[in-house]
C-alpha atoms as a PDB file:
ATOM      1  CA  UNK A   1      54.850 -69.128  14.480  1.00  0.00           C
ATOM      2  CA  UNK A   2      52.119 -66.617  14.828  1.00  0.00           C
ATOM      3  CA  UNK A   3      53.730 -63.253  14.704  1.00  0.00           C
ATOM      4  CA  UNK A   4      50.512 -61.391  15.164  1.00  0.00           C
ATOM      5  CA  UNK A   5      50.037 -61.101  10.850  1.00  0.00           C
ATOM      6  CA  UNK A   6      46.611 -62.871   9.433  1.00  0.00           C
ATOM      7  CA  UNK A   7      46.524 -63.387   5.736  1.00  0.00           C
ATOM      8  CA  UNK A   8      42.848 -64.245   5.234  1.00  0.00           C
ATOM      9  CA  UNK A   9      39.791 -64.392   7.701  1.00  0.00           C
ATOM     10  CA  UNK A  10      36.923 -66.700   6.139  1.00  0.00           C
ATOM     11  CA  UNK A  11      33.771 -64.464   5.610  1.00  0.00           C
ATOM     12  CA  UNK A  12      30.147 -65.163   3.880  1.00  0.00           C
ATOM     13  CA  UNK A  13      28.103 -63.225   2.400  1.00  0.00           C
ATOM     14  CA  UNK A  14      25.410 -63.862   0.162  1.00  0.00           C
ATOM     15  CA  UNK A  15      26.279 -67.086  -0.696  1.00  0.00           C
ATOM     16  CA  UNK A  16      29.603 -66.365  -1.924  1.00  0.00           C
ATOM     17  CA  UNK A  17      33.106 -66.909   0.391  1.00  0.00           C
ATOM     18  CA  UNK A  18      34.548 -63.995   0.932  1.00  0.00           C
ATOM     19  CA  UNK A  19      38.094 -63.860   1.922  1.00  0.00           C
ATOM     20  CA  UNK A  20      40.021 -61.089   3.664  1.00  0.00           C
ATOM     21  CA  UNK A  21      43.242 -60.133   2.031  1.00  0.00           C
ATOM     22  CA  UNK A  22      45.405 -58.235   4.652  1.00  0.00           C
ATOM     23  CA  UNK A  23      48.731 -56.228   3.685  1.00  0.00           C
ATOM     24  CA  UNK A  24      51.642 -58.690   3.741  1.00  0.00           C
ATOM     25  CA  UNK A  25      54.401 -57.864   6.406  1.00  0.00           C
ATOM     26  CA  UNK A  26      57.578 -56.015   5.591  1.00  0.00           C
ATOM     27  CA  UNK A  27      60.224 -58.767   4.999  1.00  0.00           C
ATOM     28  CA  UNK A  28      63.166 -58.356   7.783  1.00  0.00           C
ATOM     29  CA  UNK A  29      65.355 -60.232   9.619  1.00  0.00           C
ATOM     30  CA  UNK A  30      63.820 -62.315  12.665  1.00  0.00           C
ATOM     31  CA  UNK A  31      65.009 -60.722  15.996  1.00  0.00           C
ATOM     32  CA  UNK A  32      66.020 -63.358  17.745  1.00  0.00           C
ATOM     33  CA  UNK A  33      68.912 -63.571  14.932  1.00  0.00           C
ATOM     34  CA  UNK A  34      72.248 -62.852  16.707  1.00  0.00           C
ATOM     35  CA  UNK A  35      73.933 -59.722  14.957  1.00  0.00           C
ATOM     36  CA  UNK A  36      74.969 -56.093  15.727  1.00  0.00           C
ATOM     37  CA  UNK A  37      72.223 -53.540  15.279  1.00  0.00           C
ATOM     38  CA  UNK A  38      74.091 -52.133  12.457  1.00  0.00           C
ATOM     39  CA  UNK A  39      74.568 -54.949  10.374  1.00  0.00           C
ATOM     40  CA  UNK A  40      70.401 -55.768  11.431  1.00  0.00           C
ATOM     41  CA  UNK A  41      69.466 -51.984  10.161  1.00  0.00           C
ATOM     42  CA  UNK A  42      71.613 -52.502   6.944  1.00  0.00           C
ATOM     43  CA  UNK A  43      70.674 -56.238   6.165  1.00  0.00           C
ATOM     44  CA  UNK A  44      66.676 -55.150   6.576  1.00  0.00           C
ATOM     45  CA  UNK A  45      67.549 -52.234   4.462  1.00  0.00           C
ATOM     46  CA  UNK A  46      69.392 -54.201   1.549  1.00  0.00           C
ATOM     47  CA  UNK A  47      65.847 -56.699   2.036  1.00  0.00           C
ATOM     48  CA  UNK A  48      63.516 -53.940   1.391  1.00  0.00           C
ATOM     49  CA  UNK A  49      65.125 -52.650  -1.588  1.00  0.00           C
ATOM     50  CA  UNK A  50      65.682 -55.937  -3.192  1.00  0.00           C
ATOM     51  CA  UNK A  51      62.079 -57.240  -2.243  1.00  0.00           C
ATOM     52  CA  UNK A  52      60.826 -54.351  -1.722  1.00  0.00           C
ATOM     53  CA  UNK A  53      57.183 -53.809  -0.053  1.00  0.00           C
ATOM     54  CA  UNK A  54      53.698 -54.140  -1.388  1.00  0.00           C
ATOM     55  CA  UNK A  55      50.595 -52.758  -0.030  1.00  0.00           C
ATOM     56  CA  UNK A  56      47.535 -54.809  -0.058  1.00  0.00           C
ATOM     57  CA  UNK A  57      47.715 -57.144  -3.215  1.00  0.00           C
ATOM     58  CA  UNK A  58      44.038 -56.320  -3.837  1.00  0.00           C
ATOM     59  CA  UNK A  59      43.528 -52.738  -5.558  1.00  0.00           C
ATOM     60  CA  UNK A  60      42.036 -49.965  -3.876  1.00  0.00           C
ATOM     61  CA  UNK A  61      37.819 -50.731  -5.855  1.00  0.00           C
ATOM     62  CA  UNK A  62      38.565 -54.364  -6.650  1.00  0.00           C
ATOM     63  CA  UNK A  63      37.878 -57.779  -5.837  1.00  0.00           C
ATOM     64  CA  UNK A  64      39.017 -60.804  -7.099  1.00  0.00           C
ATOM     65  CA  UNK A  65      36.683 -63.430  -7.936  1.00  0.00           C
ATOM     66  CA  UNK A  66      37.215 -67.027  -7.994  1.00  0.00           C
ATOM     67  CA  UNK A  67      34.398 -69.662  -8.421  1.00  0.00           C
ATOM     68  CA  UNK A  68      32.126 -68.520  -5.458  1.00  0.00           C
ATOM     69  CA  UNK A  69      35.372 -67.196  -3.642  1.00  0.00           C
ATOM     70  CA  UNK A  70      35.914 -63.708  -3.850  1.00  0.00           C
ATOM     71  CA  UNK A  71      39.238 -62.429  -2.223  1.00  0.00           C
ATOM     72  CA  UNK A  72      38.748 -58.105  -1.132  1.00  0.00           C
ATOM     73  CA  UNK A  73      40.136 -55.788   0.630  1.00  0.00           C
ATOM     74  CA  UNK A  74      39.638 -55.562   4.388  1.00  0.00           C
ATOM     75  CA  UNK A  75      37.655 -52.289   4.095  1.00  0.00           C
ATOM     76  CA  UNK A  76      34.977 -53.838   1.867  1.00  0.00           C
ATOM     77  CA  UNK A  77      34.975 -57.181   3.831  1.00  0.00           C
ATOM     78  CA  UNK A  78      34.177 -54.435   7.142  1.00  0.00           C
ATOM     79  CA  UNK A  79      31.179 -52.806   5.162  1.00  0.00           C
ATOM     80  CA  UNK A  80      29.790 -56.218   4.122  1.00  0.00           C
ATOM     81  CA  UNK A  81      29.814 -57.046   7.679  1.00  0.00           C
ATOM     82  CA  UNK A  82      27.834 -54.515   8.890  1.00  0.00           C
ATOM     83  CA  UNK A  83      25.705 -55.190   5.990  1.00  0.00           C
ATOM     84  CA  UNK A  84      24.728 -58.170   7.308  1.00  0.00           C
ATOM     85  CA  UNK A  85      24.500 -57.067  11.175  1.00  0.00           C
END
């Protein structure tokens, strides 16, 4: 299923991988679920404060670096890009 959400785009840069790390998508109920749009708005709402929601899992001025595989944010990926352009 391909809901329009990307995890990671493979990048390279200087020798190193360099992997995208997009924000995750809020966790909700799938609409083609049969229920009333009350119980939808109230099950989504009890998922989001269980769950609850991250932003990026990369901090704002980090990178994660794993071998020769470093995992950023999609801002820094953009700037290596044009970097290399």
């Amino acid at each position: 299923m391909n809901d329009g959400y990307e995890a990671f785009r493979p990048f390279s840069f200087a020798g190193l991988n360099i992997i995208e790390s997009r924000t995750p998508p809020k966790l909700r109920l799938h609409d083609a679920v049969p229920m009333s749009d009350a119980f939808r708005a109230e099950m989504n709402a009890w998922l989001l404060d269980m769950f609850g929601y991250q932003d990026n899992p990369v901090p704002i001025g980090m990178a994660y670096l794993f071998g020769n595989t470093v995992v950023m944010r999609p801002e820094m990926v953009a700037r290596l890009a044009n970097l290399t352009s």
